[in-house]
N, C-alpha and C. Protein backbone atom coordinates (compact mmCIF):
# COMPACT_ATOMS: atom_id res chain seq x y z
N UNK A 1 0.84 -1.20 0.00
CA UNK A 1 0.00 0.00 0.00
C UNK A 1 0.87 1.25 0.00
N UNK A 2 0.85 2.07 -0.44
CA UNK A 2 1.10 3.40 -0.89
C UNK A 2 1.23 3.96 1.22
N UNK A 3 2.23 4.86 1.16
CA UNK A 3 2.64 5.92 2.33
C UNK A 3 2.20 6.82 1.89
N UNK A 4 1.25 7.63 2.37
CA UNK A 4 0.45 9.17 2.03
C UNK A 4 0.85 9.86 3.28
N UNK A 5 1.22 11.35 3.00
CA UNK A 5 1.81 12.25 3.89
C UNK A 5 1.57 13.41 3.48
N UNK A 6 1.21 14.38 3.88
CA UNK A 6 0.96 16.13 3.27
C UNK A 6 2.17 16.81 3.68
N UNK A 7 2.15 17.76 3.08
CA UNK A 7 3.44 18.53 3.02
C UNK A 7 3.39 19.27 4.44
N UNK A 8 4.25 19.83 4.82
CA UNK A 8 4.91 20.23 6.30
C UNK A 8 3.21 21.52 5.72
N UNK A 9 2.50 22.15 6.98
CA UNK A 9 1.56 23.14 7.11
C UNK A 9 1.85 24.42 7.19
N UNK A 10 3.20 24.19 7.56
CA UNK A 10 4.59 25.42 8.17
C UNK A 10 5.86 25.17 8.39
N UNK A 11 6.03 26.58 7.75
CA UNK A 11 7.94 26.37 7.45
C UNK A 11 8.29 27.63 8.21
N UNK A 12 9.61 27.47 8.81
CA UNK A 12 10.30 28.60 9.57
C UNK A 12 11.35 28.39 8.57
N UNK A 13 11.32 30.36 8.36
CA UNK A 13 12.15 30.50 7.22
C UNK A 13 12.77 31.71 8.11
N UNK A 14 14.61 31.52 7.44
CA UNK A 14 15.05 32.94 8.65
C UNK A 14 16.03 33.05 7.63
N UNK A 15 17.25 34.49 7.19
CA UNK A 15 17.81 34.56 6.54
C UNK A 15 18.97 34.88 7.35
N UNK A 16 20.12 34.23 6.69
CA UNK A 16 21.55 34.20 7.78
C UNK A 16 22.42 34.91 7.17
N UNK A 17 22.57 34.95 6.02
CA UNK A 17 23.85 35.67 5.19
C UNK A 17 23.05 36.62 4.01
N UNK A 18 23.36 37.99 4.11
CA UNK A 18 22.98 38.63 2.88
C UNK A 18 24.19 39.26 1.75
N UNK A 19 23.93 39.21 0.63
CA UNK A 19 24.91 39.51 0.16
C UNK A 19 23.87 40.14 -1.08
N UNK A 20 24.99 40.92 -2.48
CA UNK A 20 24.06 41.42 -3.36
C UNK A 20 23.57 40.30 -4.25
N UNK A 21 22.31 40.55 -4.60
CA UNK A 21 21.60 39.34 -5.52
C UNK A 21 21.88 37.76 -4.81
N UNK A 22 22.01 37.85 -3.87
CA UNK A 22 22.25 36.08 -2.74
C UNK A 22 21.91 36.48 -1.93
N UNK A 23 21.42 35.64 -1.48
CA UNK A 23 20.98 35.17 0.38
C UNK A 23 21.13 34.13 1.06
N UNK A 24 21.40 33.65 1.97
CA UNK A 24 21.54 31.94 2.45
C UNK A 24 20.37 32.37 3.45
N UNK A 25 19.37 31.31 3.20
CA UNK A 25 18.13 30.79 3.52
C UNK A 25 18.32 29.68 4.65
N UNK A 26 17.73 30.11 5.60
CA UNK A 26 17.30 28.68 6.63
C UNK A 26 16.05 28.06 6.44
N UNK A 27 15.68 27.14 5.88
CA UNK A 27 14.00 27.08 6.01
C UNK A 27 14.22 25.48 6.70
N UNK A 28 13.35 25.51 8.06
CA UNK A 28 13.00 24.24 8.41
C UNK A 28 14.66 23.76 9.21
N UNK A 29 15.75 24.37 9.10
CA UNK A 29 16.98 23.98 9.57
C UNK A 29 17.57 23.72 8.65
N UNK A 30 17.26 23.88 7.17
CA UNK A 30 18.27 23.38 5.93
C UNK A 30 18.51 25.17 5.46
N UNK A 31 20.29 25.21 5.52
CA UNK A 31 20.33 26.16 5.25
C UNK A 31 20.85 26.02 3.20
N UNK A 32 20.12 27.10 2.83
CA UNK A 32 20.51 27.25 1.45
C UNK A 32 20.87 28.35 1.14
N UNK A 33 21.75 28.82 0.07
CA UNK A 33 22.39 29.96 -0.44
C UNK A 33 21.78 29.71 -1.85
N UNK A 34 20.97 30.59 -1.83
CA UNK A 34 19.90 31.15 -3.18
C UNK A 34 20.56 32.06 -4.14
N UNK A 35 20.32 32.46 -5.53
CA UNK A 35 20.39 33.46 -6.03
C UNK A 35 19.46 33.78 -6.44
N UNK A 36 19.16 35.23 -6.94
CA UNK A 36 17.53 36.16 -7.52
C UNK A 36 17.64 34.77 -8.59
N UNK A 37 16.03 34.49 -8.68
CA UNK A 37 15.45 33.70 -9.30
C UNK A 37 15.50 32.34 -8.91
N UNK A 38 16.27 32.30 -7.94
CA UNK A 38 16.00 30.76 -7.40
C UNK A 38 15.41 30.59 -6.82
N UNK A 39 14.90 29.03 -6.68
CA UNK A 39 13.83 28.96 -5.41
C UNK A 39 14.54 27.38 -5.02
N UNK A 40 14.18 27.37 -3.59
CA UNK A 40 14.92 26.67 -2.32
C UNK A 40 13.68 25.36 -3.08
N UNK A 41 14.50 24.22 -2.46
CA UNK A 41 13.13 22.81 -2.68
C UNK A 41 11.95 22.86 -2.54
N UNK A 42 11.55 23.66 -1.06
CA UNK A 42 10.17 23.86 -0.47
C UNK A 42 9.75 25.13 -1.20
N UNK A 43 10.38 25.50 -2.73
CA UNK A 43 9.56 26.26 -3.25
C UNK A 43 9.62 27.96 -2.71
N UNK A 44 10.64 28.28 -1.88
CA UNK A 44 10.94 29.40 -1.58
C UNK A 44 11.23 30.14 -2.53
N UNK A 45 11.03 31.26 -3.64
CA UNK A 45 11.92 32.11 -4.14
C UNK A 45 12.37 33.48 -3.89
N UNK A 46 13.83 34.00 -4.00
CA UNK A 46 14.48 34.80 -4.12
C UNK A 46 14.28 35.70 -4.81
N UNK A 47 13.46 37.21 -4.58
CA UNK A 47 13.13 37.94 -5.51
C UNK A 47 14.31 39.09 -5.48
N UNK A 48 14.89 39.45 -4.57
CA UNK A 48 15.50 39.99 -4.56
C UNK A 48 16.74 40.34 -3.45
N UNK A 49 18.09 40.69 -3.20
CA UNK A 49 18.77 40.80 -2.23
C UNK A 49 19.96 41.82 -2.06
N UNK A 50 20.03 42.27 -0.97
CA UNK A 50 20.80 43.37 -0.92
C UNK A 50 21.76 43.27 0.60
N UNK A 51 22.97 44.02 1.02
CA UNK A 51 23.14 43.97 2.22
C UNK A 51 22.36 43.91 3.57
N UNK A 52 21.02 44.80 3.67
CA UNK A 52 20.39 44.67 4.31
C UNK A 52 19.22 43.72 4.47
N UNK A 53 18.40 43.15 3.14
CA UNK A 53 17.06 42.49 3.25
C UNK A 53 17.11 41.43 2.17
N UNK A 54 16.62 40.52 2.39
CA UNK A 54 16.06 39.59 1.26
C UNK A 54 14.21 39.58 1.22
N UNK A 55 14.14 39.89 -0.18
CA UNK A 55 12.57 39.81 -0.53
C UNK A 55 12.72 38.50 -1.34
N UNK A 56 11.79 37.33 -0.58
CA UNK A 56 11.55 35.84 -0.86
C UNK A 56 9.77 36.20 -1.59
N UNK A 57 9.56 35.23 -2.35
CA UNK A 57 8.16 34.61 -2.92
C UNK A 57 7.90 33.74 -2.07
N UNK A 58 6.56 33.64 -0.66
CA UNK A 58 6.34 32.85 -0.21
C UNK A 58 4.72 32.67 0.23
N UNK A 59 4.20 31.67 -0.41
CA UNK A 59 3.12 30.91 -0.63
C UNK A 59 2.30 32.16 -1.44
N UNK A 60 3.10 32.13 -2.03
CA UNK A 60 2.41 32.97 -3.61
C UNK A 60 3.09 34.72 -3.25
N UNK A 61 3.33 35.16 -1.90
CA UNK A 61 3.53 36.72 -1.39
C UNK A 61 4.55 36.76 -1.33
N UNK A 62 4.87 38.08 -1.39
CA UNK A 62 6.43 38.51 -1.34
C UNK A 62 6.19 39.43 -0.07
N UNK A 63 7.42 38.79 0.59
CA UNK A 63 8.37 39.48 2.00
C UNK A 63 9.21 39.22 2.04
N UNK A 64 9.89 40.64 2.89
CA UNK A 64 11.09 40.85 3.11
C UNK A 64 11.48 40.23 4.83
N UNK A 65 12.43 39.92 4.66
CA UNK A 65 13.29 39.26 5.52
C UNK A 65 14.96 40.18 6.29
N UNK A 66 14.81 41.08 6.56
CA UNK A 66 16.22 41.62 7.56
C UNK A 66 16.56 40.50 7.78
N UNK A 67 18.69 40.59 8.05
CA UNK A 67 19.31 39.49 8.60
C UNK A 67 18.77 38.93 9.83
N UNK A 68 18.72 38.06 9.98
CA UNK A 68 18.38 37.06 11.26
C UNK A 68 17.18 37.08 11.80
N UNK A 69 16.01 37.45 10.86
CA UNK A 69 14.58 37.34 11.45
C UNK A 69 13.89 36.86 10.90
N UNK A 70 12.81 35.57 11.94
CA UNK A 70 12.60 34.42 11.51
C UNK A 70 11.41 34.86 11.62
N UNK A 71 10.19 34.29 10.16
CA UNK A 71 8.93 33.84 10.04
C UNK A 71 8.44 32.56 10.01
N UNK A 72 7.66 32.31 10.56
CA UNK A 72 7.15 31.20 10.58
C UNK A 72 5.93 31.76 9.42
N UNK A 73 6.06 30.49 8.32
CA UNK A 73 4.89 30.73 6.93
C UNK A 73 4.00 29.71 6.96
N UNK A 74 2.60 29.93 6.98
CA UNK A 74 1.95 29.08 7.36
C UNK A 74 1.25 28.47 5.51
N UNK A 75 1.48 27.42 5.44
CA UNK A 75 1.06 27.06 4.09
C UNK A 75 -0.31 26.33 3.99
N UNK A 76 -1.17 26.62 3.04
CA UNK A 76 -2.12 25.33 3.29
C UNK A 76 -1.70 24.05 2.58
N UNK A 77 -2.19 22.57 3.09
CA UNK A 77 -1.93 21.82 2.38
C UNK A 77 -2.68 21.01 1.50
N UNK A 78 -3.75 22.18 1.07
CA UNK A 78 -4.17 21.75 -0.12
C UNK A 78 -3.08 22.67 -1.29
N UNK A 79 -2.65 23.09 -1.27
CA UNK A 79 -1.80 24.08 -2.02
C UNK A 79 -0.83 23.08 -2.75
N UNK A 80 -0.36 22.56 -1.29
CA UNK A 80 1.03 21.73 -1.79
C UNK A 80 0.59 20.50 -2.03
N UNK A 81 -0.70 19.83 -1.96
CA UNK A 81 -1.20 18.59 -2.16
C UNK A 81 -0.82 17.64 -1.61
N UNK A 82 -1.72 16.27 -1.83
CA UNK A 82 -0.53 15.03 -1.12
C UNK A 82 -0.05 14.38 -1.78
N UNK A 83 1.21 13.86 -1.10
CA UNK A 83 2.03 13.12 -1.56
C UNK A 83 1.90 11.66 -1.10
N UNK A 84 1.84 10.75 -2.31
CA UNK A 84 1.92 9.42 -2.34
C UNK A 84 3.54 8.51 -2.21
N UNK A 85 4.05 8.25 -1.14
CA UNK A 85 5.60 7.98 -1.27
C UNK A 85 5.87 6.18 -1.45
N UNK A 86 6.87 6.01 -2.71
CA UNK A 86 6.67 4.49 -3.04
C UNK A 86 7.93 4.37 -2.82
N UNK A 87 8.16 2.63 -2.15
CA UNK A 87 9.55 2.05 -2.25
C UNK A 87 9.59 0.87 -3.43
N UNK A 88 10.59 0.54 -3.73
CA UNK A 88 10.45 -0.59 -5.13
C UNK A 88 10.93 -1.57 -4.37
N UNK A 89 9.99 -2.67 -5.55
CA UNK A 89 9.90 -3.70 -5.06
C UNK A 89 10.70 -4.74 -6.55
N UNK A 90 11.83 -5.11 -6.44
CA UNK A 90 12.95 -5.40 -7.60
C UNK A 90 12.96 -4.77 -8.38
N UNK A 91 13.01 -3.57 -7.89
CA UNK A 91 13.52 -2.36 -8.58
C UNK A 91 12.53 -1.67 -9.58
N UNK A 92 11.23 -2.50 -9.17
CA UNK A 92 9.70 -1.71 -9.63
C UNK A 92 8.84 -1.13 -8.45
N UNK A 93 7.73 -0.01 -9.11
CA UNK A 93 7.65 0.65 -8.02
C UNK A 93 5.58 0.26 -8.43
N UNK A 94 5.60 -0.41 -7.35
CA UNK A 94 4.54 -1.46 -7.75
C UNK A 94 3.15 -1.03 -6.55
N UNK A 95 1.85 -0.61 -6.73
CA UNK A 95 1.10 0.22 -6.08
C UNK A 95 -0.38 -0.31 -5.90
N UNK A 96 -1.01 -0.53 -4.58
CA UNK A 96 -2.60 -0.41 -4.89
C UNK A 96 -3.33 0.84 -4.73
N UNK A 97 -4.41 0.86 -6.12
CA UNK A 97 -5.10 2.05 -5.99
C UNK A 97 -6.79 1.86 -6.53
N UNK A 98 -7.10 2.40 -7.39
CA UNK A 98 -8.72 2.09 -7.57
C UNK A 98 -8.92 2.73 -8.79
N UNK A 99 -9.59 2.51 -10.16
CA UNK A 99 -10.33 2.94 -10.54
C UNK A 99 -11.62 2.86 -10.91
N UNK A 100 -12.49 4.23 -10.82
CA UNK A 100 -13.99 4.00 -10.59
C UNK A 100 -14.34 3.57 -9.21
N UNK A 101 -13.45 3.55 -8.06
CA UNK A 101 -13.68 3.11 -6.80
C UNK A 101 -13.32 0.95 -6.71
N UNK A 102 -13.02 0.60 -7.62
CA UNK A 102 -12.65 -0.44 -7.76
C UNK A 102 -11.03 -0.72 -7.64
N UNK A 103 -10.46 -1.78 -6.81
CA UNK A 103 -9.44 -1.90 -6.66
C UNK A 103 -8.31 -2.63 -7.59
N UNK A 104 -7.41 -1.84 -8.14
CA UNK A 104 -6.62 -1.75 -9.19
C UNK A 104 -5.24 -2.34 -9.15
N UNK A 105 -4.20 -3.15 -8.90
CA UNK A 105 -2.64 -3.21 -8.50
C UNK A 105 -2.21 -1.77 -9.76
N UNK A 106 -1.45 -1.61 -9.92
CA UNK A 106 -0.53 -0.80 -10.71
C UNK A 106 1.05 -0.86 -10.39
N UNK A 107 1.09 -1.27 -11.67
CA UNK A 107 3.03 -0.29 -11.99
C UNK A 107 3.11 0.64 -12.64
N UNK A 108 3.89 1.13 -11.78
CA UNK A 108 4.03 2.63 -12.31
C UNK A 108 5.46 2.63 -13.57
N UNK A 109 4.72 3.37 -14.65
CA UNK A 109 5.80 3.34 -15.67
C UNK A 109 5.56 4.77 -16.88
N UNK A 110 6.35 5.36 -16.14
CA UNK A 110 7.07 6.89 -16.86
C UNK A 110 6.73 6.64 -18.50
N UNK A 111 7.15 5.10 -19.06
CA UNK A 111 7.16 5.13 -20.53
C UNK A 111 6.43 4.77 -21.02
N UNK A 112 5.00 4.48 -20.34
CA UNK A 112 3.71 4.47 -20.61
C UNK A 112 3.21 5.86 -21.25
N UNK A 113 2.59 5.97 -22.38
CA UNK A 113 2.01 7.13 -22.37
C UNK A 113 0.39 7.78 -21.75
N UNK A 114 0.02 6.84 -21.48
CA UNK A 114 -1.36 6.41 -20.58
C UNK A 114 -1.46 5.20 -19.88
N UNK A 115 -2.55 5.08 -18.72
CA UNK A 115 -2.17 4.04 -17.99
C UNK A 115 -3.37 2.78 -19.00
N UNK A 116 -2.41 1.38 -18.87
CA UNK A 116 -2.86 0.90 -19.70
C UNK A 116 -3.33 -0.50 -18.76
N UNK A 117 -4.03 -1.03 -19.62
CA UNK A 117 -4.71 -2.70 -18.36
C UNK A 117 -4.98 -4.11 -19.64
N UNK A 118 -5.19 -5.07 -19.27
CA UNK A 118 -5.69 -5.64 -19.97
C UNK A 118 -7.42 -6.24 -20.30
N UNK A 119 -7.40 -7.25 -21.36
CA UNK A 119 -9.08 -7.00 -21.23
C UNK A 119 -9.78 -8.01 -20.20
N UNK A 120 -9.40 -8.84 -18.88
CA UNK A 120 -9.64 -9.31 -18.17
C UNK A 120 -9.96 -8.14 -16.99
N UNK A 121 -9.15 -6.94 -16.69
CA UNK A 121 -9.55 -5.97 -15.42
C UNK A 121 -10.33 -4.96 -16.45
N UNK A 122 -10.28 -4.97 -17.59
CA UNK A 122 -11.55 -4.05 -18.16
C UNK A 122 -12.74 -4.61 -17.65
N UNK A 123 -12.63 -6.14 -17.76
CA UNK A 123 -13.98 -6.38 -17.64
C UNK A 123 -14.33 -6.27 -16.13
N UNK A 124 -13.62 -6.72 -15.41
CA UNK A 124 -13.90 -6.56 -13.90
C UNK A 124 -14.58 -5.37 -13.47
N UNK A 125 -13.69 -4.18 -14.24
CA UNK A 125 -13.99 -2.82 -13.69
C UNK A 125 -15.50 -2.54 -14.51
N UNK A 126 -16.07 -3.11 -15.02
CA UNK A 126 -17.42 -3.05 -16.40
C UNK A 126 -17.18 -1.66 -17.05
N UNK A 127 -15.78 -1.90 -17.79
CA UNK A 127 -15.87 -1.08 -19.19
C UNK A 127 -16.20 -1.24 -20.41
N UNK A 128 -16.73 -0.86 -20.89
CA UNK A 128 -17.26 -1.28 -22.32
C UNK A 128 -16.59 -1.29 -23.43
N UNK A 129 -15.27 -1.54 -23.38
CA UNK A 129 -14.11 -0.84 -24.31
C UNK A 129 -14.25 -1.13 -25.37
N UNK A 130 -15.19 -2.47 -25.99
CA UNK A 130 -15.39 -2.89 -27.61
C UNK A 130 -15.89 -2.16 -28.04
N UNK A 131 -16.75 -1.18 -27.16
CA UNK A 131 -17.68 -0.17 -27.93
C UNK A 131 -16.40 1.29 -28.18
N UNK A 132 -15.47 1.36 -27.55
CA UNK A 132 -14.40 2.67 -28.14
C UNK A 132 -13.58 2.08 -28.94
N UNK A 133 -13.00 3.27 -29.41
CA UNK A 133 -12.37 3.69 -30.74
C UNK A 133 -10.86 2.83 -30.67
N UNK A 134 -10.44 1.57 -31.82
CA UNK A 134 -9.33 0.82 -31.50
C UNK A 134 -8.30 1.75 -31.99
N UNK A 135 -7.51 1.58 -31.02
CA UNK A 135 -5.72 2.33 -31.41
C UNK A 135 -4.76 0.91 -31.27
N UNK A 136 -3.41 1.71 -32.15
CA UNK A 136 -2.51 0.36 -32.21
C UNK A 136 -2.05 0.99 -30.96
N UNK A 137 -1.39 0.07 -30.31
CA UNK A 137 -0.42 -0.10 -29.15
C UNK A 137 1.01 -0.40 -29.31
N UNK A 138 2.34 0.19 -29.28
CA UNK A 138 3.37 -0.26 -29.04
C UNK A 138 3.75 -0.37 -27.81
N UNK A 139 4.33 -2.37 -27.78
CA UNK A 139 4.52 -2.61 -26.49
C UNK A 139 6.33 -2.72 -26.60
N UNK A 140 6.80 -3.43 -25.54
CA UNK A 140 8.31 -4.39 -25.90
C UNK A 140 8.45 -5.67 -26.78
N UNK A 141 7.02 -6.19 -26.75
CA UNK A 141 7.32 -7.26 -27.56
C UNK A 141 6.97 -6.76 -29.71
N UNK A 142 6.34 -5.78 -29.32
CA UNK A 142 5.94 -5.14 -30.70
C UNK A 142 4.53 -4.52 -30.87
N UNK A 143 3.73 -4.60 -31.63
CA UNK A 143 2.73 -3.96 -31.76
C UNK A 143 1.50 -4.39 -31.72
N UNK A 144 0.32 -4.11 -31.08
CA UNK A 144 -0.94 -4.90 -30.67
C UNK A 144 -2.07 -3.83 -31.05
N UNK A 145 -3.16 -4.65 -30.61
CA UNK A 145 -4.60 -3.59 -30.81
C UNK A 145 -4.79 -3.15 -29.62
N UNK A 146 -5.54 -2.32 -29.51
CA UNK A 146 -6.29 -1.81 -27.87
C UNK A 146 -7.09 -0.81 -28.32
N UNK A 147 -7.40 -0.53 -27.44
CA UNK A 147 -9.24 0.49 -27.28
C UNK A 147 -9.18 1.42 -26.38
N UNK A 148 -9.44 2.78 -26.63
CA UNK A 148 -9.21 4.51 -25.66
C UNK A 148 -10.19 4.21 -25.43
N UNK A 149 -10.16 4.55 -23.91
CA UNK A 149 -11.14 4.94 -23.07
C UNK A 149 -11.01 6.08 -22.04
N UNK A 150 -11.98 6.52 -21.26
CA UNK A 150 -11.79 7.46 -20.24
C UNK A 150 -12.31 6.51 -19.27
N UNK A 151 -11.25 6.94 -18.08
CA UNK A 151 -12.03 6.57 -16.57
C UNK A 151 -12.13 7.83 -16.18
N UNK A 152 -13.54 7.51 -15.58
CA UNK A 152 -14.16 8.44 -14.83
C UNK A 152 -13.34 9.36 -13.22
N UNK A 153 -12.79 8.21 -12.56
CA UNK A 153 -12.47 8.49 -11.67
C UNK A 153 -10.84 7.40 -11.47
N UNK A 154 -9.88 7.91 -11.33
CA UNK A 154 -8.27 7.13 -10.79
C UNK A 154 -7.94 7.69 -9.49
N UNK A 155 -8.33 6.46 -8.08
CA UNK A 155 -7.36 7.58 -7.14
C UNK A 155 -6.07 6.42 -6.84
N UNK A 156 -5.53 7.14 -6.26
CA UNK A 156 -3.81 6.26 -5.70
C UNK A 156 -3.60 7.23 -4.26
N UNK A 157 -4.06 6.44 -3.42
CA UNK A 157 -3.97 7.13 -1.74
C UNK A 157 -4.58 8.12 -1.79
N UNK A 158 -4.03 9.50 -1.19
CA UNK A 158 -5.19 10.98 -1.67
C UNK A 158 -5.20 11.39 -3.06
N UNK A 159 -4.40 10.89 -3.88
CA UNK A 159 -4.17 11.89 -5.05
C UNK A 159 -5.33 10.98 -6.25
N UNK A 160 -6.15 12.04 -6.57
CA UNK A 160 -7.66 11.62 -7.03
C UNK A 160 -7.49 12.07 -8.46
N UNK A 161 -7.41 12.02 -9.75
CA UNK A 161 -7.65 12.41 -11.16
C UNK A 161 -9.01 11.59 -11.67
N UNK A 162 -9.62 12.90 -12.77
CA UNK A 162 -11.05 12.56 -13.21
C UNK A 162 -11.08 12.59 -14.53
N UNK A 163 -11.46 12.17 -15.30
CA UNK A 163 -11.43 11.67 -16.48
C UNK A 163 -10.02 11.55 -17.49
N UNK A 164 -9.37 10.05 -16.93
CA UNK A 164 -8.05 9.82 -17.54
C UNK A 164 -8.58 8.86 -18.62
N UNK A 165 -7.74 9.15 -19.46
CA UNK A 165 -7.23 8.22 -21.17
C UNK A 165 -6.58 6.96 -20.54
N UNK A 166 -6.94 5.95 -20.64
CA UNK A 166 -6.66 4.92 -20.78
C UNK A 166 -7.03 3.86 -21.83
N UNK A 167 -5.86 2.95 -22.32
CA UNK A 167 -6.06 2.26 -23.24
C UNK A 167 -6.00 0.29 -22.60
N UNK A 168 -7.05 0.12 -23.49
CA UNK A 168 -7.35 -1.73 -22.60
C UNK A 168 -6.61 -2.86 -24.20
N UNK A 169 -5.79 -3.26 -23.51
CA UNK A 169 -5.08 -4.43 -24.54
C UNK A 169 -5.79 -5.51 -24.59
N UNK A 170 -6.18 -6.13 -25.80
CA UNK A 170 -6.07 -7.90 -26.09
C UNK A 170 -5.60 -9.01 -25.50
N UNK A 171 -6.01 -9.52 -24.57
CA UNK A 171 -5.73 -10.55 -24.04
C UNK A 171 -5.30 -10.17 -22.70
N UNK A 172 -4.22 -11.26 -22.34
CA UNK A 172 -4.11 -11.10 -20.86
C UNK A 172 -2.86 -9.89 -20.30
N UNK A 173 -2.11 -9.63 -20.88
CA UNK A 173 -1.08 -8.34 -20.77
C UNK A 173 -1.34 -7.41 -21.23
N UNK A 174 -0.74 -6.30 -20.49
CA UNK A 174 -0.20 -6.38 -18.65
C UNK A 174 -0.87 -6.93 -18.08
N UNK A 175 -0.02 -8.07 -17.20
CA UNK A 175 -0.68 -8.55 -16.19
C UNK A 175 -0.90 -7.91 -14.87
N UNK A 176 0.00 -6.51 -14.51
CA UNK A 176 -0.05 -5.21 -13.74
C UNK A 176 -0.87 -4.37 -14.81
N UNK A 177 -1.83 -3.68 -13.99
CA UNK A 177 -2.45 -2.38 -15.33
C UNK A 177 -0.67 -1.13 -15.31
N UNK A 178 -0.64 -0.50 -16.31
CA UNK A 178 0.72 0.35 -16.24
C UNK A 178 -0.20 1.82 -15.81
N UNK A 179 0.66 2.11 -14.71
CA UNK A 179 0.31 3.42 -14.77
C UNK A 179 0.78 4.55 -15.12
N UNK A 180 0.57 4.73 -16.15
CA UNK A 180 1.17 5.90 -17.25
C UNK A 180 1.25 7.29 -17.12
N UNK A 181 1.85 8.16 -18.19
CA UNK A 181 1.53 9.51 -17.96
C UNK A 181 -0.09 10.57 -18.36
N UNK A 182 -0.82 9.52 -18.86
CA UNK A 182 -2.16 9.96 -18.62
C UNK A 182 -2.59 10.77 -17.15
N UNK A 183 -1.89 9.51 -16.12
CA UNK A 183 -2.29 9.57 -14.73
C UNK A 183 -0.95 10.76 -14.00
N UNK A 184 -0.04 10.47 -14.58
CA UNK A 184 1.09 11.21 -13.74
C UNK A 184 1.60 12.33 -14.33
N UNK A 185 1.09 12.64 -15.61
CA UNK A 185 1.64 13.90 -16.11
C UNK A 185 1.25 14.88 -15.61
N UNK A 186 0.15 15.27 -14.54
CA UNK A 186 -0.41 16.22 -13.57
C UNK A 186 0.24 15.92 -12.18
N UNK A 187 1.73 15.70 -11.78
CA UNK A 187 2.24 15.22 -10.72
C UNK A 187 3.72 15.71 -10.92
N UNK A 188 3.86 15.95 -9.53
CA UNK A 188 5.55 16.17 -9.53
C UNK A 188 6.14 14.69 -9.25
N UNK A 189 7.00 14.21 -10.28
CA UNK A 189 8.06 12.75 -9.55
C UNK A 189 9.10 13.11 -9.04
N UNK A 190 9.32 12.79 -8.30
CA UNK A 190 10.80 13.56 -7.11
C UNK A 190 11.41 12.16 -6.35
N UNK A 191 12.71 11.71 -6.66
CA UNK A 191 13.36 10.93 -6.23
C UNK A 191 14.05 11.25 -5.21
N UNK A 192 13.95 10.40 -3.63
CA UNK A 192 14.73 11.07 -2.90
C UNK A 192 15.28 9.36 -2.22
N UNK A 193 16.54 9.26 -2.44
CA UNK A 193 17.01 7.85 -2.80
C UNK A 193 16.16 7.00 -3.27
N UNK A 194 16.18 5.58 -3.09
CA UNK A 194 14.72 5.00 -3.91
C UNK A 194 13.48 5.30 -3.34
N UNK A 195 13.63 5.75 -2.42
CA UNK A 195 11.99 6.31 -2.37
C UNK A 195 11.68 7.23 -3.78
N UNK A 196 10.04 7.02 -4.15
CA UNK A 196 10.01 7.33 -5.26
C UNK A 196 8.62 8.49 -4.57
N UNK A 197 8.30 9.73 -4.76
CA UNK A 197 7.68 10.67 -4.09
C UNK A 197 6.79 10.85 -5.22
N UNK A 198 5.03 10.97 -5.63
CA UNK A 198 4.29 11.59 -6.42
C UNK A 198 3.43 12.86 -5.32
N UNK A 199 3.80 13.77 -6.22
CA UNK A 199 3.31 15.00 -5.58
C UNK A 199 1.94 15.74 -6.64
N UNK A 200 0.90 15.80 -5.89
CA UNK A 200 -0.48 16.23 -6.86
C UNK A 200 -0.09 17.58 -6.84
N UNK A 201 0.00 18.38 -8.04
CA UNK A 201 -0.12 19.67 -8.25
C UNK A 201 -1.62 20.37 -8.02
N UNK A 202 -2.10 21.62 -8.16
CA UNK A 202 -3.09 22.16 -8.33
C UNK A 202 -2.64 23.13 -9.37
């Protein structure tokens, strides 16, 4: 099962070093040295800096920051969305989730261009896919038939998408449905050793 976690609600952000066009940033105890136009991991940016002040972009506002004075920024976390965090399993990053409220396995695969299933969990899930429009499919082994469809509803832990492209293959493969970039191209992927992090944008 999928690790779901929301992003920190609040960050203490304090500025330690000013210099022209740089600043070194504390946010949370990680200190960073920014330049104008950068922004720190947690999305901090650097609008501007001088001996005396740094003006940061934070949760959409700009403030200024004098050396050594700390704000605490209160974020919402619907803003930053949730995050679904995966470990691999032989070096696949292998997931239960649902579509249509029906329970789905998935692998997750970047080189999917949509998430794809075969026609045994079409039928489970009661899609009608003979009735949509056939597309060819390139797989690894070569080239097949399959059928576009929309699901209504894909969630994976909190992170919920509504009407995704998915395509249903001939026969029994994938024997995992793939979960493609239909589903994840509205997501940040962020590797932080093999943990594998999906972050829902808004």
């Amino acid at each position: 099962m999928p690790v779901v976690v929301w992003a920190d609600a609040a960050l203490n952000i304090q500025v330690t070093g000013l210099f022209r066009d740089r600043a070194v940033v504390e946010i949370n105890g990680n200190r960073q040295l920014l330049q104008v136009g950068e922004s720190s991991k947690e999305g901090i940016k650097l609008i501007a800096a001088n001996s005396n002040v740094a003006t940061l972009l934070v949760n959409g506002k700009q403030q200024q920051f004098p050396l050594g004075m700390q704000i605490k920024s209160e974020f919402a976390a619907a803003e930053a969305g949730p995050i679904v965090s995966l470990w691999p399993t032989n070096g696949m990053y292998l997931t239960s989730g649902s579509i249509n409220d029906f329970s789905v396995d998935f692998l997750v695969d970047t080189g999917a261009s949509a998430i794809a299933m075969n026609a045994p969990t079409a039928e489970r899930l009661g899609l009608d896919y003979l009735q949509a429009p056939r597309v060819r499919i390139r797989t690894a082994s070569g080239q097949t038939t399959g059928y576009q469809v929309t699901l209504d509803k894909v969630q994976l832990g909190e992170i919920t998408r509504h009407q995704v492209v998915a395509v249903v293959v001939d026969g029994n493969s994938p024997e995992v449905a793939l979960l493609g970039m239909s589903f994840l191209k509205n997501l940040d992927l962020q590797r932080q050793g093999e943990r594998l992090d999906l972050i829902q944008k808004f």
